[in-house]
N, C-alpha and C. Protein backbone atom coordinates (compact mmCIF):
# COMPACT_ATOMS: atom_id res chain seq x y z
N UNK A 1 0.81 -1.17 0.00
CA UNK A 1 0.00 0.00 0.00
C UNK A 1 0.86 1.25 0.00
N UNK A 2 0.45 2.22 -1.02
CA UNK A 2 0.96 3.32 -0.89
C UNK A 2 0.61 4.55 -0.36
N UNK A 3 1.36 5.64 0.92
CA UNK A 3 0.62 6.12 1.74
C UNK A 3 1.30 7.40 0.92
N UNK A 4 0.00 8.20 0.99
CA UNK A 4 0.68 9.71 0.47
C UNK A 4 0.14 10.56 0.93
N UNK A 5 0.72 11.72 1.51
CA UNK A 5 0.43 12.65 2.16
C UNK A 5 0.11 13.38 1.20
N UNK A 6 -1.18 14.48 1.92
CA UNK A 6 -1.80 15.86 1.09
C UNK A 6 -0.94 17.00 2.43
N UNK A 7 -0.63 18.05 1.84
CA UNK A 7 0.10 19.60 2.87
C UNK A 7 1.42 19.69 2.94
N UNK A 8 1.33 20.40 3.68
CA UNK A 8 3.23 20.52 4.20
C UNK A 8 3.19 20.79 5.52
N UNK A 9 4.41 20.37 6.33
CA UNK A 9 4.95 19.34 6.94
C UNK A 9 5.01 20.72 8.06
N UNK A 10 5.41 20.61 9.27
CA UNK A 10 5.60 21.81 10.20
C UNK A 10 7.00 22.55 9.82
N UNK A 11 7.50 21.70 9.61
CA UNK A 11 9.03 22.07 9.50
C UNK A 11 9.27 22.91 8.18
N UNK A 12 8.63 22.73 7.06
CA UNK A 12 8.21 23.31 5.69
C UNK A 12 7.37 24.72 5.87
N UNK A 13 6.40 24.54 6.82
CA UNK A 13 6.14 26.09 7.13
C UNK A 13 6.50 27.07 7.92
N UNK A 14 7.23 26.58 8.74
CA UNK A 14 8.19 27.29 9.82
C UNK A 14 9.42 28.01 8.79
N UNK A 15 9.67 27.05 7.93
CA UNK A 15 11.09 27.43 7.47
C UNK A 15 10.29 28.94 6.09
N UNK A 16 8.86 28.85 5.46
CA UNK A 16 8.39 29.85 4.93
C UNK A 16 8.39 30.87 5.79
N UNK A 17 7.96 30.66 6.83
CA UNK A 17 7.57 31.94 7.95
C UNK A 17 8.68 33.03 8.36
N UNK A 18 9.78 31.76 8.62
CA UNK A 18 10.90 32.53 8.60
C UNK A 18 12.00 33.13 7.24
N UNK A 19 11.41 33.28 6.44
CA UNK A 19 11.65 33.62 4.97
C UNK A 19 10.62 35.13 5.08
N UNK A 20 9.80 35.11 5.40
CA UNK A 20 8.54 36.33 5.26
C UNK A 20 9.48 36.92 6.34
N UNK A 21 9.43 36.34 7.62
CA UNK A 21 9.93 37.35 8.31
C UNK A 21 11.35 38.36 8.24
N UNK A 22 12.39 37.36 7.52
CA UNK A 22 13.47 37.68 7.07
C UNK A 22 13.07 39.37 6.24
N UNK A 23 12.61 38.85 5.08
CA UNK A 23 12.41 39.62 4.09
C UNK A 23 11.29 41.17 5.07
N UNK A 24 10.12 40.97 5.89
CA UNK A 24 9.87 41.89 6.66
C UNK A 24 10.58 43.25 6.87
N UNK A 25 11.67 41.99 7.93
CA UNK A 25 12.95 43.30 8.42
C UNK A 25 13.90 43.61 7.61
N UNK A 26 13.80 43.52 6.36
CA UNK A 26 14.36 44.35 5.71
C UNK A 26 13.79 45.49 5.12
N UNK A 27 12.97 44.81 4.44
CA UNK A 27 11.80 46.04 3.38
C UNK A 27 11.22 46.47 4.52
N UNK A 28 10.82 46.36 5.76
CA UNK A 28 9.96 47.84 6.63
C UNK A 28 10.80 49.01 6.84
N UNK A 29 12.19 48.75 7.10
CA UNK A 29 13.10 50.09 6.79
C UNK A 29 13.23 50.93 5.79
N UNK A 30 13.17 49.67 4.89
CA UNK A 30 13.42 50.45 3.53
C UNK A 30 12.40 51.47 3.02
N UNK A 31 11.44 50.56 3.54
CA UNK A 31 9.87 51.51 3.06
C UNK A 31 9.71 53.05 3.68
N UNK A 32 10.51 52.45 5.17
CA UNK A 32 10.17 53.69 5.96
C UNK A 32 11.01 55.11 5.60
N UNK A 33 12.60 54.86 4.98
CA UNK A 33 12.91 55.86 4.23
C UNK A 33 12.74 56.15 3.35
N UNK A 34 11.87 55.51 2.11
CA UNK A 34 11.44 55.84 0.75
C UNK A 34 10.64 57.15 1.22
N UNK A 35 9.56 56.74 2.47
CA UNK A 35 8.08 57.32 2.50
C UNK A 35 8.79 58.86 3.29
N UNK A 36 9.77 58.95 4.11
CA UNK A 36 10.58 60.39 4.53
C UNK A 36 11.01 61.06 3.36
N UNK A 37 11.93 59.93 2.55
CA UNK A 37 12.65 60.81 1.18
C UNK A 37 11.27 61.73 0.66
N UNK A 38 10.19 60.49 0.48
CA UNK A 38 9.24 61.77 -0.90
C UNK A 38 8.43 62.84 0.32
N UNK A 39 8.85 62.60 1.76
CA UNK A 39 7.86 63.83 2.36
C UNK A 39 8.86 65.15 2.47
N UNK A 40 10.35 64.89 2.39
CA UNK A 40 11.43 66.08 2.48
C UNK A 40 11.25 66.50 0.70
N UNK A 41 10.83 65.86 -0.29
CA UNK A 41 10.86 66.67 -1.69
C UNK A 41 9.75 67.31 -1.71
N UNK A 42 8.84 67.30 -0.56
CA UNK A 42 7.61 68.44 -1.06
C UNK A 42 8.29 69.77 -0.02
N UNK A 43 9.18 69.49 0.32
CA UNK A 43 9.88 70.70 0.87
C UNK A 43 10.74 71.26 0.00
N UNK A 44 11.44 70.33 -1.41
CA UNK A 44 11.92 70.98 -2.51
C UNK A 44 11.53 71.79 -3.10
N UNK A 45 10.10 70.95 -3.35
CA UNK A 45 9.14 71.70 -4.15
C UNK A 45 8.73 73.27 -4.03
N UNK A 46 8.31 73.03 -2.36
CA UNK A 46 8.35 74.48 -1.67
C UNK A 46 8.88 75.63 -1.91
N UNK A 47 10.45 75.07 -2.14
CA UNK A 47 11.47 75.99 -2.19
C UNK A 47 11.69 76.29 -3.98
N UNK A 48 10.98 75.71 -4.41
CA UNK A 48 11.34 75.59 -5.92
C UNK A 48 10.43 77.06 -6.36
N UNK A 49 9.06 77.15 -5.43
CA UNK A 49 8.40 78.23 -6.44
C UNK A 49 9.11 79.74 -6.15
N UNK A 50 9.36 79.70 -4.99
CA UNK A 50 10.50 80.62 -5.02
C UNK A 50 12.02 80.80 -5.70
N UNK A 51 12.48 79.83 -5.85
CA UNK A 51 13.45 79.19 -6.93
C UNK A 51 13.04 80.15 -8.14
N UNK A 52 11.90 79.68 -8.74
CA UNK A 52 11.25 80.21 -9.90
C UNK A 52 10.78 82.20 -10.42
N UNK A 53 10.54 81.96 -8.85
CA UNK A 53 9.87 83.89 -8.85
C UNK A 53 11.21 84.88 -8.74
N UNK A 54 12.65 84.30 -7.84
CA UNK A 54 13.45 84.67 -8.33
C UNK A 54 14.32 85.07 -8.86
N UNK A 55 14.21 83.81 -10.12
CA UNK A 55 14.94 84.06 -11.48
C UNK A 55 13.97 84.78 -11.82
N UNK A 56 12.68 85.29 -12.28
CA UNK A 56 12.23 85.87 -12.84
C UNK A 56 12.57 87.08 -12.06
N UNK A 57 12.88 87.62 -11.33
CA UNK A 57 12.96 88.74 -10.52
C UNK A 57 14.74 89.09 -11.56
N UNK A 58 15.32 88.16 -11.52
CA UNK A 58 16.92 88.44 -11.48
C UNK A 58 17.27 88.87 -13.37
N UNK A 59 16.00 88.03 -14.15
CA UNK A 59 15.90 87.93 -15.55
C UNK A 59 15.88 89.49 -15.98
N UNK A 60 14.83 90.50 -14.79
CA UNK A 60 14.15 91.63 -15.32
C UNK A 60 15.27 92.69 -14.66
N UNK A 61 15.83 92.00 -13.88
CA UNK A 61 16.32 93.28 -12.98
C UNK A 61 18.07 93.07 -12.29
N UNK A 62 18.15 92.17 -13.28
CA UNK A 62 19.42 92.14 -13.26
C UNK A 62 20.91 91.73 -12.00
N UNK A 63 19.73 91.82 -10.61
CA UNK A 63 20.35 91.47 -9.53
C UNK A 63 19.87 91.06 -8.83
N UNK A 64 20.11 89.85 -7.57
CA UNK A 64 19.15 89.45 -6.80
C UNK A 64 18.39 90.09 -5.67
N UNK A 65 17.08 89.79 -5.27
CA UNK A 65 16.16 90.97 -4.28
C UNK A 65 16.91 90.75 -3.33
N UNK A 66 16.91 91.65 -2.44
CA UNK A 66 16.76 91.69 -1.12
C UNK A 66 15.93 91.49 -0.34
N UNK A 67 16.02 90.84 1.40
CA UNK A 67 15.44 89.99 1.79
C UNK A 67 14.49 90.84 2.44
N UNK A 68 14.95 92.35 2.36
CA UNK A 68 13.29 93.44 2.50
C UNK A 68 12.25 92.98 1.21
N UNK A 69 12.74 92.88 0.00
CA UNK A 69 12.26 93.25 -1.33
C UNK A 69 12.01 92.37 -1.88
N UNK A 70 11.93 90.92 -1.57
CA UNK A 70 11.22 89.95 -1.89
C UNK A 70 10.75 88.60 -0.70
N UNK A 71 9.34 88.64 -0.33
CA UNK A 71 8.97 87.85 1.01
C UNK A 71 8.47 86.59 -0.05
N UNK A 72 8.88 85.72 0.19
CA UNK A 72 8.19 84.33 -0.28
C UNK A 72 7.03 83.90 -0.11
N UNK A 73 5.78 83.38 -1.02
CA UNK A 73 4.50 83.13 -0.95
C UNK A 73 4.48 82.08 0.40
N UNK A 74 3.19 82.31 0.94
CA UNK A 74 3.17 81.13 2.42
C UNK A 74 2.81 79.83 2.12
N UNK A 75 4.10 78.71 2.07
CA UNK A 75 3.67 77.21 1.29
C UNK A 75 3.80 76.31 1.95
N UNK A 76 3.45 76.55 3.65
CA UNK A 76 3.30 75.38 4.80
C UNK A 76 2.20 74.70 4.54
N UNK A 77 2.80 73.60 4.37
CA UNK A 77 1.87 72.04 4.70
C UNK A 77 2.05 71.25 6.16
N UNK A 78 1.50 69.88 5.43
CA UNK A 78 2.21 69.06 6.88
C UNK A 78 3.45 69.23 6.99
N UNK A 79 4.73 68.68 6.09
CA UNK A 79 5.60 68.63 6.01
C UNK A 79 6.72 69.84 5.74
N UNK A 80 6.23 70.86 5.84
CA UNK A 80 7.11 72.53 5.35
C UNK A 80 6.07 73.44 6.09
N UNK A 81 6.84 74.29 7.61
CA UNK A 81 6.69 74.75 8.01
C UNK A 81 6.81 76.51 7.90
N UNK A 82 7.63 76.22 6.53
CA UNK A 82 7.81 77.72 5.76
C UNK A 82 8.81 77.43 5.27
N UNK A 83 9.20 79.33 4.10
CA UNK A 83 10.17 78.96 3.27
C UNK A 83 10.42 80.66 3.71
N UNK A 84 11.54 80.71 3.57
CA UNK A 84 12.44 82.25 3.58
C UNK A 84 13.24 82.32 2.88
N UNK A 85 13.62 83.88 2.40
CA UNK A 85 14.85 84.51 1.41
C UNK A 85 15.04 85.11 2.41
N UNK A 86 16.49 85.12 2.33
CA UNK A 86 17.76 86.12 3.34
C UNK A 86 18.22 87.02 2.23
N UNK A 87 18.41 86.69 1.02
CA UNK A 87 18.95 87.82 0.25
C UNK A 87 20.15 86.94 -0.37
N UNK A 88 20.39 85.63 -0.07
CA UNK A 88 20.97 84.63 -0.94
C UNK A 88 20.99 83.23 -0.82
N UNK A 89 19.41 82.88 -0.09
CA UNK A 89 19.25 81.23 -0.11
C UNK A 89 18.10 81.43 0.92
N UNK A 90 17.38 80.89 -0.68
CA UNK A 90 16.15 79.69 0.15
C UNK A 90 16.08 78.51 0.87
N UNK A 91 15.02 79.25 1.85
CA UNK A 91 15.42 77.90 2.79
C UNK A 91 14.00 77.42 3.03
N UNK A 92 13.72 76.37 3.07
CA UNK A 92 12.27 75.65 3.67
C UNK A 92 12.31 74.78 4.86
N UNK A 93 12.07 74.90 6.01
CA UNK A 93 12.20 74.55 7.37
C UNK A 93 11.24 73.24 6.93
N UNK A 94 11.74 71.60 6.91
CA UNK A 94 11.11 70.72 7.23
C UNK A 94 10.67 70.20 8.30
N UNK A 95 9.33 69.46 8.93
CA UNK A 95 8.87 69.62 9.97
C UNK A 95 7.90 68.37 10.29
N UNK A 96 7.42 67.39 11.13
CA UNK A 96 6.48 66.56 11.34
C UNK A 96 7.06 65.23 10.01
N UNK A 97 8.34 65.17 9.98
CA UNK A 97 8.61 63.80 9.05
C UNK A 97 9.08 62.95 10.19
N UNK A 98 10.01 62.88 11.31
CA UNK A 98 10.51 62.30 11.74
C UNK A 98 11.91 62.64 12.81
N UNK A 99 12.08 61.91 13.63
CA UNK A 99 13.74 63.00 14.35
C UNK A 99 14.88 63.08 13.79
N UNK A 100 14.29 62.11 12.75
CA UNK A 100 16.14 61.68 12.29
C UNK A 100 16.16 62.68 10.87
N UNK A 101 14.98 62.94 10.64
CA UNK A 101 14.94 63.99 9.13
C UNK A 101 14.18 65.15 9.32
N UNK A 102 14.90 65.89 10.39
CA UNK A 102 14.24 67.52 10.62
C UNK A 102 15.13 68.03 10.12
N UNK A 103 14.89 69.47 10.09
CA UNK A 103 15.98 70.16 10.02
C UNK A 103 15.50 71.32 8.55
N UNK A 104 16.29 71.56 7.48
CA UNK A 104 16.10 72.66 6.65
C UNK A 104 16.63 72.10 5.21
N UNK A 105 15.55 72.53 3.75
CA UNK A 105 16.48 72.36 2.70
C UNK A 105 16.77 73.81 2.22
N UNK A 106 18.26 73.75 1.81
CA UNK A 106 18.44 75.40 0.95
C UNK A 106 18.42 74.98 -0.51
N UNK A 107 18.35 76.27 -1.09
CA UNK A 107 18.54 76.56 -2.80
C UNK A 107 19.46 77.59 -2.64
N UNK A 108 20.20 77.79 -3.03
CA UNK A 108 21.31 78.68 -3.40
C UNK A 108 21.53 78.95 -4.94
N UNK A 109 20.96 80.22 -5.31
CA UNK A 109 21.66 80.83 -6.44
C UNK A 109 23.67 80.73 -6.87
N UNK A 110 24.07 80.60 -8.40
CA UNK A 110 24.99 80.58 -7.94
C UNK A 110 24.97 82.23 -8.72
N UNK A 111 25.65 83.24 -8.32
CA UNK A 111 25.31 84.55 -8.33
C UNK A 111 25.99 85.46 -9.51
N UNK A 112 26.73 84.44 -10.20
CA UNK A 112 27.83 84.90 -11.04
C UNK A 112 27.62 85.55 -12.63
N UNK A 113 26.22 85.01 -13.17
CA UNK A 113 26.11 85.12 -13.94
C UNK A 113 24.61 86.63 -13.57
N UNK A 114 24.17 87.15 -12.46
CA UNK A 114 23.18 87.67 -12.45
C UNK A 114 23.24 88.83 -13.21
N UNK A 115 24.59 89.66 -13.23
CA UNK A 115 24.15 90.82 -13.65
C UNK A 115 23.68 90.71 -15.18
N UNK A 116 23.48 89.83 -15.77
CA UNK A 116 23.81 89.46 -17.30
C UNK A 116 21.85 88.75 -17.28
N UNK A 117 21.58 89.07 -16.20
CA UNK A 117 19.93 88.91 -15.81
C UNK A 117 20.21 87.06 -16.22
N UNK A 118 20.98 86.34 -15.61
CA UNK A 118 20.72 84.52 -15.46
C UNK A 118 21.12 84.73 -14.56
N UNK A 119 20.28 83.25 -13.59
CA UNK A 119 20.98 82.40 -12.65
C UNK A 119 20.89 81.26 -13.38
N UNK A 120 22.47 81.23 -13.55
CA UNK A 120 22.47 79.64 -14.24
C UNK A 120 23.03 78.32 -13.60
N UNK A 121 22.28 78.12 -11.96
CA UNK A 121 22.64 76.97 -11.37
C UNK A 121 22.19 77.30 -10.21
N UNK A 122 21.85 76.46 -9.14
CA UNK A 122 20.50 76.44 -8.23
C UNK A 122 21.59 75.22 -7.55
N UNK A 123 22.31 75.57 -6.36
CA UNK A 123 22.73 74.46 -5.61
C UNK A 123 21.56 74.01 -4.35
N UNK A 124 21.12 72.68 -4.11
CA UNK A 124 20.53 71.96 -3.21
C UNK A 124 21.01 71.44 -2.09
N UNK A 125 21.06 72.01 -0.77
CA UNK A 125 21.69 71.39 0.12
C UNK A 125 20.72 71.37 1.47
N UNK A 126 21.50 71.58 2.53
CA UNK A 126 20.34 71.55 3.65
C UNK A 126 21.06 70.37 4.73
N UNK A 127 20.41 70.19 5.92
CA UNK A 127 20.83 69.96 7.41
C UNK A 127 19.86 68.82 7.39
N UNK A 128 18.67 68.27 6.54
CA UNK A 128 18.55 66.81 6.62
C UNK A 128 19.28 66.28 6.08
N UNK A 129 19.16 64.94 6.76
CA UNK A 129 20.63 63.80 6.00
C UNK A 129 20.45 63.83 4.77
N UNK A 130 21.38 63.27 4.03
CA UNK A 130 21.21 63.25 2.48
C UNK A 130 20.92 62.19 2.71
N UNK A 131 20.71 60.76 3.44
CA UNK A 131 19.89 59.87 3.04
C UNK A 131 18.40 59.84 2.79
N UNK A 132 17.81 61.24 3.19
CA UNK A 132 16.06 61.48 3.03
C UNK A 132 16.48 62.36 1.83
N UNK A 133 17.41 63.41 1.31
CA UNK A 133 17.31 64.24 0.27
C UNK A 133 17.07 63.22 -1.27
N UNK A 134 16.57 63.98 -2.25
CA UNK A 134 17.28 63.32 -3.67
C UNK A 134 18.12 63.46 -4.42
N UNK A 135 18.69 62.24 -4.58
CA UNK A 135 19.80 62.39 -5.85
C UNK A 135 19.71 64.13 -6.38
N UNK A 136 19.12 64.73 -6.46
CA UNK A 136 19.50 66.03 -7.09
C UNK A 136 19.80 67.28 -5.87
N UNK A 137 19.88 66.54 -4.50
CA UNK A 137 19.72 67.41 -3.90
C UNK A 137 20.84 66.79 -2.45
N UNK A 138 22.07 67.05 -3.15
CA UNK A 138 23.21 66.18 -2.52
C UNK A 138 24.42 66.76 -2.28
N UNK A 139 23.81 68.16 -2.82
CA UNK A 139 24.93 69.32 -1.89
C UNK A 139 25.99 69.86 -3.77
């Protein structure tokens, strides 16, 4: 007589379980800095429309405003608690992501080309880790 088993065995699902769990603790980290990275780029973003109203400021007038002479539109969300011009870098105060990714992103004009009405380069840096920043925003 031939005996044949229908399932799998304890030892066969223990050894799956511990495969899920393996794989778990890896990808829940991973996930958890993907989901910081894209909440610090709506703080890019932030800083970008000012980015934008700038050069147009620098296109017409040949030099950059001053931090009397140009106040930045108000673009707090959850995640961007504001954005300021000093008179040579935007900054957007990030806020409610996490402890390990507070802190500020800047834009920096590079200033060389203004009187000629361009800014032709926009450096990205800032006091969150560059492991939450993006690739474009790595100093």
């Amino acid at each position: 007589m031939k005996k044949t088993s229908k399932g799998f065995t304890l030892i066969e699902l223990m050894i799956v379980i511990a495969i899920i769990a393996i794989l778990a603790a890896i990808a829940l980290p991973a996930y958890s800095n993907y989901i910081k990275k894209t909440k610090v780029t709506e703080a890019i973003l932030a800083a970008s429309a000012s980015r934008t109203a700038i050069s147009e400021f620098v296109s017409s007038k040949n030099h950059l405003p001053s931090a009397a002479s140009y106040t930045p539109d108000s673009v707090a969300s959850q995640y961007v608690s504001g954005v300021t011009w000093d008179g040579t870098t935007v900054t957007a105060t990030v806020t409610n992501i996490g402890d390990d990714a507070t802190g500020n992103i800047t834009l920096t004009p590079d200033a060389t080309n203004v009187g000629s009405g361009v800014v032709s380069k926009w450096t990205c840096d800032g006091s969150v880790p560059p492991k939450y920043r993006p690739g474009t925003c790595q100093g």
